[in-house]
C-alpha atoms as a PDB file:
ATOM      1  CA  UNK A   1      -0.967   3.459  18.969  1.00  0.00           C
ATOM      2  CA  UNK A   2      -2.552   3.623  15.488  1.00  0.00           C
ATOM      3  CA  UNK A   3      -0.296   3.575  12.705  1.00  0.00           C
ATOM      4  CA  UNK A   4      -1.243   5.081   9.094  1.00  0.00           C
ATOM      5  CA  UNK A   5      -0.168   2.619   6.357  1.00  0.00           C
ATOM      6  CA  UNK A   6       0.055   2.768   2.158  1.00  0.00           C
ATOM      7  CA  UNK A   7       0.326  -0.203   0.832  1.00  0.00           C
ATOM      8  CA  UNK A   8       1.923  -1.022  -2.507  1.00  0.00           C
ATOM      9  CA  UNK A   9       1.248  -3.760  -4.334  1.00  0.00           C
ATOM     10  CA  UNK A  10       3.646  -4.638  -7.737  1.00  0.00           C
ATOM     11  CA  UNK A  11       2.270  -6.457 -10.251  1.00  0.00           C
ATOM     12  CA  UNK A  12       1.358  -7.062 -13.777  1.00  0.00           C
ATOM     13  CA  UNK A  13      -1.384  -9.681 -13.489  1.00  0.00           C
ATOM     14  CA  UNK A  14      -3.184  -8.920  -9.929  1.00  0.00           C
ATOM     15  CA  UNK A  15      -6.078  -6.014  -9.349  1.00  0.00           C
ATOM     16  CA  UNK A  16      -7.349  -4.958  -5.982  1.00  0.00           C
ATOM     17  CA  UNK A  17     -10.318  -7.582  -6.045  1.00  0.00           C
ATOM     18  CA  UNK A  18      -7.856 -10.506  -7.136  1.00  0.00           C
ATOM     19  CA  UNK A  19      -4.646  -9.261  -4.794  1.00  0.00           C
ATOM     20  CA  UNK A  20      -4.790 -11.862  -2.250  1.00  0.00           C
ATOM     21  CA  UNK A  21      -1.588 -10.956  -0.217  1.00  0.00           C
ATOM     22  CA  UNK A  22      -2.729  -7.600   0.042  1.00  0.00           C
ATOM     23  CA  UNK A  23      -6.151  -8.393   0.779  1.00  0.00           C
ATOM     24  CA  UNK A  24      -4.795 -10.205   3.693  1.00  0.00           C
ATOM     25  CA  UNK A  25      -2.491  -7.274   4.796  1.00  0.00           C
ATOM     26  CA  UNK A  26      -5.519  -5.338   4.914  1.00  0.00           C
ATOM     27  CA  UNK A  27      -7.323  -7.639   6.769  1.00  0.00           C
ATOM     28  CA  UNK A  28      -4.472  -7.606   8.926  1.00  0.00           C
ATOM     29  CA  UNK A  29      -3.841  -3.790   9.514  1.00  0.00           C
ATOM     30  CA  UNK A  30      -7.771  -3.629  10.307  1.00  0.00           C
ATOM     31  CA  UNK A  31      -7.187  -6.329  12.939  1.00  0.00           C
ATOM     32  CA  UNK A  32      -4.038  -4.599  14.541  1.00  0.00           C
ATOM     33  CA  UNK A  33      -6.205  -1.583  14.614  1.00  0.00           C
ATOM     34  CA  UNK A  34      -3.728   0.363  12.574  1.00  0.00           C
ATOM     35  CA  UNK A  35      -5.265   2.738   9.410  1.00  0.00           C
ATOM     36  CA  UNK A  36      -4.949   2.008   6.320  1.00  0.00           C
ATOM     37  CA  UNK A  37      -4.761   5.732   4.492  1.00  0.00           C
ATOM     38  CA  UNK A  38      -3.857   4.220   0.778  1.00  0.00           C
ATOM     39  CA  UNK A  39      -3.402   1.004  -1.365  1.00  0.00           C
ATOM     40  CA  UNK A  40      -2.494   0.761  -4.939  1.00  0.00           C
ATOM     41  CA  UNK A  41      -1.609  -1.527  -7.059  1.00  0.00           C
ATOM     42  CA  UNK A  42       1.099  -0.491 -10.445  1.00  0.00           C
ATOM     43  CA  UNK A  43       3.012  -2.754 -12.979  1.00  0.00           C
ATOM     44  CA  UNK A  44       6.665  -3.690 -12.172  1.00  0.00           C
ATOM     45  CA  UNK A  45       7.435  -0.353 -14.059  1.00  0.00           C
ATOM     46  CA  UNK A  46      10.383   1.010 -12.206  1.00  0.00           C
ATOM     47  CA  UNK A  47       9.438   5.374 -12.831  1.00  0.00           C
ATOM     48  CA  UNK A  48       5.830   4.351 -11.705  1.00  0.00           C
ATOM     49  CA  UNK A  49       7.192   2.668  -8.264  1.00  0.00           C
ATOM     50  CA  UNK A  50       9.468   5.325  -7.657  1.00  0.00           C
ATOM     51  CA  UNK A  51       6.658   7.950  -8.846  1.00  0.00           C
ATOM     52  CA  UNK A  52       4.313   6.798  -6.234  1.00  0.00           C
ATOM     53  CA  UNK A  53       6.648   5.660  -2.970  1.00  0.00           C
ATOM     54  CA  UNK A  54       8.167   9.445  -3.482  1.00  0.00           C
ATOM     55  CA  UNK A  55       4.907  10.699  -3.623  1.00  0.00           C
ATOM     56  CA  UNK A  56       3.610   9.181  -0.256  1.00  0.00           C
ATOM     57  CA  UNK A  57       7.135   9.616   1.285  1.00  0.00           C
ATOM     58  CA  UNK A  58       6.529  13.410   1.518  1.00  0.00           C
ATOM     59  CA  UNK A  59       2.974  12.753   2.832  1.00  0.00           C
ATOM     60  CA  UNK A  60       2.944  13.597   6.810  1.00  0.00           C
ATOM     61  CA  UNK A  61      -0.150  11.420   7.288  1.00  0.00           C
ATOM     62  CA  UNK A  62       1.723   8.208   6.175  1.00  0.00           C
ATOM     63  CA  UNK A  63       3.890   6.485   8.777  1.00  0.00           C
ATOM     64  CA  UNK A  64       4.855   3.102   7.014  1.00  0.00           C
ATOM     65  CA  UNK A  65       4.592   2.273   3.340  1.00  0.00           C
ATOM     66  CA  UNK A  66       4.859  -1.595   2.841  1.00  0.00           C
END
């Protein structure tokens, strides 16, 4: 069963080339042969979280936001 999957990363010092935990969860969701349908990565600014998890929340295509 293929699972579609955003993943959020929080931080003020990491981008998506130097975001090694989520580089692996990528690697990881590949390997599971799940989909990854979006990754971003936003500063610990608390409207901005909330902005994007409520965003992808009301997204049918997304199944599991980690």
């Amino acid at each position: 069963m293929e699972i579609n999957i955003a993943l959020l990363t929080v931080t003020d010092t990491r981008t998506i080339e130097t975001d090694k935990s989520g580089g692996i969860l990528v690697q990881k969701i590949a390997e599971q042969k799940h989909k990854l349908v979006d990754r971003k990565i936003v500063k610990d600014n608390k409207e901005e979280i909330k902005k994007i998890i409520l965003d992808w929340s009301n997204k049918d295509q997304i199944d599991v936001i980690i």
